[in-house]
C-alpha atoms as a PDB file:
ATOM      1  CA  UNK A   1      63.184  65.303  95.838  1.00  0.00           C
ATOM      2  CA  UNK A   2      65.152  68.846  94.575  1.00  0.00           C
ATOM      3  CA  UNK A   3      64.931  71.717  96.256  1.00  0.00           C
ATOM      4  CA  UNK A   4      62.235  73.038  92.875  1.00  0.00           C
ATOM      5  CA  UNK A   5      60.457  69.694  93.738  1.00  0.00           C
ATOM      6  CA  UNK A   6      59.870  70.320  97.422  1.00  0.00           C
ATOM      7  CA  UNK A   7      58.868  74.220  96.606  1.00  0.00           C
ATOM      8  CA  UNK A   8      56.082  72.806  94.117  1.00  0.00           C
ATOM      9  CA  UNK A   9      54.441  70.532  96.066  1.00  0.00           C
ATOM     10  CA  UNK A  10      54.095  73.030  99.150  1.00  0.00           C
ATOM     11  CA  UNK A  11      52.488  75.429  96.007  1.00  0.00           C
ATOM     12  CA  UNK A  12      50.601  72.764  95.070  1.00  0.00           C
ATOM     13  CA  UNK A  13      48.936  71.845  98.679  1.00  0.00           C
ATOM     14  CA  UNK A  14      45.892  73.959  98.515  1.00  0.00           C
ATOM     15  CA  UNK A  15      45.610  74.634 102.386  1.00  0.00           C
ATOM     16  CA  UNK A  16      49.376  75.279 103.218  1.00  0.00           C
ATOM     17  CA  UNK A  17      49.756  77.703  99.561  1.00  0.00           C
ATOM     18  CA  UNK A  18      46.633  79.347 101.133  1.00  0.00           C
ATOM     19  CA  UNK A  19      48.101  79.790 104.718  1.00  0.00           C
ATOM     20  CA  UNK A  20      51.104  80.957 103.248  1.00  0.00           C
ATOM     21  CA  UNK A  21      49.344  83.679 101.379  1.00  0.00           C
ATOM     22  CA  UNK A  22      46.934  84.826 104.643  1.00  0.00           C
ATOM     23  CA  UNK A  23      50.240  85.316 106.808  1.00  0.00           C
ATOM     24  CA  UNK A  24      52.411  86.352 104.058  1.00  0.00           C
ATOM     25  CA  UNK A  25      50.378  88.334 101.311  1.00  0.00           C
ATOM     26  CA  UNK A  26      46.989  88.551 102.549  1.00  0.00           C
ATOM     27  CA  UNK A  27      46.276  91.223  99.932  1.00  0.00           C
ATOM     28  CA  UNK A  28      46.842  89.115  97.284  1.00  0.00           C
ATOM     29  CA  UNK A  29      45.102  86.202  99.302  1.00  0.00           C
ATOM     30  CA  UNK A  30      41.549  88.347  99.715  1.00  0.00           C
ATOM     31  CA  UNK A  31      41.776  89.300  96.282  1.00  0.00           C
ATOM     32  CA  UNK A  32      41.884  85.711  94.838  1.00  0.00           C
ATOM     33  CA  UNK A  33      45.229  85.899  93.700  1.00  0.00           C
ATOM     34  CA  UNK A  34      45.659  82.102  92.774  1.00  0.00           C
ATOM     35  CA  UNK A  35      48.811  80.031  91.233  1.00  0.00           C
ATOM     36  CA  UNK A  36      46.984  77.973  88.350  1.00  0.00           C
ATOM     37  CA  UNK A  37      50.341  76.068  87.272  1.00  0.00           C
ATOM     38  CA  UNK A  38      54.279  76.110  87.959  1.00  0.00           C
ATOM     39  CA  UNK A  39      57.394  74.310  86.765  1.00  0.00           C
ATOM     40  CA  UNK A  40      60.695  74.651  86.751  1.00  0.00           C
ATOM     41  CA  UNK A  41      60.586  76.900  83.826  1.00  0.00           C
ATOM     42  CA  UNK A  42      56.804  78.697  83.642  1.00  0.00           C
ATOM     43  CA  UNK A  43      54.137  80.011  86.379  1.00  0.00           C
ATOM     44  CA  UNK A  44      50.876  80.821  85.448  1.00  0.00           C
ATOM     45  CA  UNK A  45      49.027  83.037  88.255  1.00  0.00           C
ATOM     46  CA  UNK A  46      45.175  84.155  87.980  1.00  0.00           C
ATOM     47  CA  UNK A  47      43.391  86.984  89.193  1.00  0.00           C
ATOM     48  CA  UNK A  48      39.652  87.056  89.357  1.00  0.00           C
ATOM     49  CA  UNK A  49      37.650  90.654  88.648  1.00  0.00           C
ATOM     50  CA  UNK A  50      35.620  90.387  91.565  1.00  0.00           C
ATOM     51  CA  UNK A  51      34.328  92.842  94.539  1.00  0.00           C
ATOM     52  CA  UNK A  52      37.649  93.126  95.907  1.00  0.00           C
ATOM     53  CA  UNK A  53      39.658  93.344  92.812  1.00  0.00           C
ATOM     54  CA  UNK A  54      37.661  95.606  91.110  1.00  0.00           C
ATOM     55  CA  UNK A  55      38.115  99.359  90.614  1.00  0.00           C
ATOM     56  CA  UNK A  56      35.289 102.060  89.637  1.00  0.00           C
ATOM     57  CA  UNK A  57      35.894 101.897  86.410  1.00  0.00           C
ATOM     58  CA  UNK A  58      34.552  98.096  85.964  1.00  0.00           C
ATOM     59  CA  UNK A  59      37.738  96.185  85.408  1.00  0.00           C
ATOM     60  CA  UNK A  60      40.109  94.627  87.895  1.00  0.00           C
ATOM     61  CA  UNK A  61      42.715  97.345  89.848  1.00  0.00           C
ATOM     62  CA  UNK A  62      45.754  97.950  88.021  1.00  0.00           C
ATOM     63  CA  UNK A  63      47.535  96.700  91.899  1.00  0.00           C
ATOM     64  CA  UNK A  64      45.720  93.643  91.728  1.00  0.00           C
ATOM     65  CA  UNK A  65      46.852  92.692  88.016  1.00  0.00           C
ATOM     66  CA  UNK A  66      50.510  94.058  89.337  1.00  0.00           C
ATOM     67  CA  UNK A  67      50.292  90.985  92.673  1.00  0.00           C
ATOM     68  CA  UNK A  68      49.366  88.343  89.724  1.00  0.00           C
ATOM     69  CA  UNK A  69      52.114  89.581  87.202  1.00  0.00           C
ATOM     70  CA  UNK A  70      54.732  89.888  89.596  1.00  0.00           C
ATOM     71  CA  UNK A  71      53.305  86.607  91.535  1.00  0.00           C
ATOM     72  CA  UNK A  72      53.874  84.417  88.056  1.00  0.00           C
ATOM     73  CA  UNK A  73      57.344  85.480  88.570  1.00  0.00           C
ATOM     74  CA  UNK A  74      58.006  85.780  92.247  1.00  0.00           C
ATOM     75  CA  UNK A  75      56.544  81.623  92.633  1.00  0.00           C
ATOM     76  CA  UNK A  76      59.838  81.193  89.757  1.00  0.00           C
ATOM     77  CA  UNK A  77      62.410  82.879  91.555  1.00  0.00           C
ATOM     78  CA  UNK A  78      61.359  81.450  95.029  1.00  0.00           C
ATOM     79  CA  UNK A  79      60.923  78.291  93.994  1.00  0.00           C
ATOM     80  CA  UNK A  80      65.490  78.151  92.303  1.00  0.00           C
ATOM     81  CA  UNK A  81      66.453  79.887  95.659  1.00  0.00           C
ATOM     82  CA  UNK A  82      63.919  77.241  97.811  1.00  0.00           C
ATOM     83  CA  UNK A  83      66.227  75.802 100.897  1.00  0.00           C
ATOM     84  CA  UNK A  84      69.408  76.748  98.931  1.00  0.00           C
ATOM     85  CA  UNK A  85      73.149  76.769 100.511  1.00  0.00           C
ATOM     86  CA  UNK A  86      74.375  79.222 100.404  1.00  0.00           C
ATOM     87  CA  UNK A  87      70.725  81.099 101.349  1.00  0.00           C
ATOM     88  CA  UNK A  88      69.899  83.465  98.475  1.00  0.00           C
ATOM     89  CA  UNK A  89      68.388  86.851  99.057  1.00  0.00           C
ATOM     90  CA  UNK A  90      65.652  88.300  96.718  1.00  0.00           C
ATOM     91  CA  UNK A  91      64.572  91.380  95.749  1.00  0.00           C
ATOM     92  CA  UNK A  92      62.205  93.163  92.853  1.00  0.00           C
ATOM     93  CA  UNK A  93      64.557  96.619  92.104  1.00  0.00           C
ATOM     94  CA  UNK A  94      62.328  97.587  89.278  1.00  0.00           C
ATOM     95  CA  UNK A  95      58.270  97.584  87.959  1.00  0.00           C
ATOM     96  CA  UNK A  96      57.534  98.648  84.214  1.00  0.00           C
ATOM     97  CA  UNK A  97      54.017  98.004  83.269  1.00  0.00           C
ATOM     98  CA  UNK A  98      51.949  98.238  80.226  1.00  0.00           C
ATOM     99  CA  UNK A  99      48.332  97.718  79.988  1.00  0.00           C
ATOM    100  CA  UNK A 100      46.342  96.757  77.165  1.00  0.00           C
ATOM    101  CA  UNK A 101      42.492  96.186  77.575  1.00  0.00           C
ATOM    102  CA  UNK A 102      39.957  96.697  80.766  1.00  0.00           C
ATOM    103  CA  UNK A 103      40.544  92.966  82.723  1.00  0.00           C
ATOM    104  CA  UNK A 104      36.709  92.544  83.245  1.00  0.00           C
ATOM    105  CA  UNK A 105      37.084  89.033  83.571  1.00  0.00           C
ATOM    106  CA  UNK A 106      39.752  86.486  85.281  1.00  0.00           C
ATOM    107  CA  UNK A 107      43.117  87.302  84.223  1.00  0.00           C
ATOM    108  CA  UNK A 108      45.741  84.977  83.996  1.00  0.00           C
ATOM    109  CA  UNK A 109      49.312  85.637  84.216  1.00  0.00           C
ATOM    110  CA  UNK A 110      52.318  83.624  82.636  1.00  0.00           C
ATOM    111  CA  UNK A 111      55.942  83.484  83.041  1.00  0.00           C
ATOM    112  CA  UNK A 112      58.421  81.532  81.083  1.00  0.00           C
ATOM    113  CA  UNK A 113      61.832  82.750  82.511  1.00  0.00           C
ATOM    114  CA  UNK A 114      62.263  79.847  84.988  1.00  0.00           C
ATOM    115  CA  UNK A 115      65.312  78.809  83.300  1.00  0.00           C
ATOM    116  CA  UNK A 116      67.103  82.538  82.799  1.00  0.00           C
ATOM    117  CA  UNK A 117      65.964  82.793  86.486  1.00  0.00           C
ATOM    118  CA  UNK A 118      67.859  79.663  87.442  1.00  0.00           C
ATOM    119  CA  UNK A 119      70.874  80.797  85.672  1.00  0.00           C
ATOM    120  CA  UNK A 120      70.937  84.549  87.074  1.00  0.00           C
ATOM    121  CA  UNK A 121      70.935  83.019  90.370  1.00  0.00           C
ATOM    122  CA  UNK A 122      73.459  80.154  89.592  1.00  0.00           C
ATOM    123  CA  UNK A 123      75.642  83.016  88.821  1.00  0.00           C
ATOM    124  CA  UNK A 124      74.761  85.266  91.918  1.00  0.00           C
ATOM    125  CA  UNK A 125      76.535  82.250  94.189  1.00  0.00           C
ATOM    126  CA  UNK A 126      79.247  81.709  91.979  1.00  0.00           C
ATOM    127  CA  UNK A 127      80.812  84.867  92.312  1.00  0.00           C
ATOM    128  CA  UNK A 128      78.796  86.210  95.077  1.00  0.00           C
ATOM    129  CA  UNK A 129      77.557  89.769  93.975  1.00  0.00           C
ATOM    130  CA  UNK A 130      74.359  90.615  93.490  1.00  0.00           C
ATOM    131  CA  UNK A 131      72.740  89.897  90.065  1.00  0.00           C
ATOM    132  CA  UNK A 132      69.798  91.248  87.781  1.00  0.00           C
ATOM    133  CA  UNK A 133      67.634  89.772  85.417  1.00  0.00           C
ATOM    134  CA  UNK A 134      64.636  91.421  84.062  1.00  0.00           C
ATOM    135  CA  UNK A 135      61.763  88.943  83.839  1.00  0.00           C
ATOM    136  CA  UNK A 136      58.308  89.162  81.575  1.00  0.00           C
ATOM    137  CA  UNK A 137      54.843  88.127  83.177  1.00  0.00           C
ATOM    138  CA  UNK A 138      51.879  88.378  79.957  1.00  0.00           C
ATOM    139  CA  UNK A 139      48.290  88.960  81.333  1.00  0.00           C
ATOM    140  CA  UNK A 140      45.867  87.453  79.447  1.00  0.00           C
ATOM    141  CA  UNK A 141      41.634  87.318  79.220  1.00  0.00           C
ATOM    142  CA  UNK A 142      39.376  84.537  79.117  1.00  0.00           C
ATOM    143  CA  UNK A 143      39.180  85.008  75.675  1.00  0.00           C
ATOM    144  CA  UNK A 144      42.919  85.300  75.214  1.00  0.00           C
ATOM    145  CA  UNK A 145      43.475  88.794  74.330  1.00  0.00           C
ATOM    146  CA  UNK A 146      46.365  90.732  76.261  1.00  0.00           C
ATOM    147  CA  UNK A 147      45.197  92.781  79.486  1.00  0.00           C
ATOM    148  CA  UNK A 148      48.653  93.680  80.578  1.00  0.00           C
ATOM    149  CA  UNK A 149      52.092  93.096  80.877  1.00  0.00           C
ATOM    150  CA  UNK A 150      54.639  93.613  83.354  1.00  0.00           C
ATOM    151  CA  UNK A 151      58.783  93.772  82.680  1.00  0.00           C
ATOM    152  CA  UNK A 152      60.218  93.232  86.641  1.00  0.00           C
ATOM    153  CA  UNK A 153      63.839  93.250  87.488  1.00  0.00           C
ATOM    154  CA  UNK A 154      64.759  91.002  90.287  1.00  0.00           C
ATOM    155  CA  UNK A 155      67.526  91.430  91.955  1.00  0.00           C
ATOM    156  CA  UNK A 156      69.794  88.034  93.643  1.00  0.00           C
ATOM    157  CA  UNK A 157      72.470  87.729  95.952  1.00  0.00           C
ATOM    158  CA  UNK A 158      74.245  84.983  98.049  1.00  0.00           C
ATOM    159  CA  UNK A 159      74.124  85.716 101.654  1.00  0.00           C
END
């Protein structure tokens, strides 16, 4: 099994993806945070508009849409630096957001740069400086209109 192969199957393991998220991101595991689906090349991450998500203004905190976009990304980059030699170091260097519509409903969150990722970090080992690449997460409703979206530069480099 790759290195991607192992990573997604942990993800996929409801109890250890859930333990991983209480003792690593417990923000994003009380606020239902939630990988739907991940490959190789695309994440999909919801968040629910629930008590804990939700701001005074009846839609789901601007934060809480922020953990899912940058989640749907994140799961990508983890998953092409997962048990890698040389160990990779990551890194988010920048945030631009853009929001769209009030996310009064579950929100889900998709990336498609697993493959630019991939490369960017291929390149990062090569020559062992630190790389960039500026990845897109969409945020979609139920209905499939667009809540949000987030542009966030991660930042590689070999250790």
């Amino acid at each position: 099994m790759s290195n991607e192969g192992a990573f997604f199957a942990m993800l996929k393991n409801p109890i250890k993806f859930r333990l991983f998220l209480l003792m690593n991101l417990p923000s994003a595991f009380f606020s239902g945070v939630r990988v739907l689906a991940a490959d190789n090349n695309r994440c999909s991450v919801t968040v629910p508009y629930k008590w804990f998500s939700k701001n005074p203004f009846k839609s789901t905190y601007f934060a809480c849409l922020a953990m899912a976009g940058e989640m749907s990304t994140g799961v990508l980059c983890m998953a092409h630096i997962h048990q890698r030699k040389p160990a990779v170091s990551m890194l988010v260097s920048s945030l631009q957001a853009n929001y769209y519509k009030k996310a009064r409903s579950i929100t889900t969150f998709t990336c498609t740069d697993g493959e630019s990722i991939r490369e960017t970090i291929e390149m990062a080992i090569a020559d062992g400086e630190s790389k960039s690449i500026i990845t897109k997460s969409t945020g979609k409703n139920e209905a499939g209109e667009l809540v949000a979206e987030f542009l966030i530069t991660w930042s590689f480099k070999s250790k």
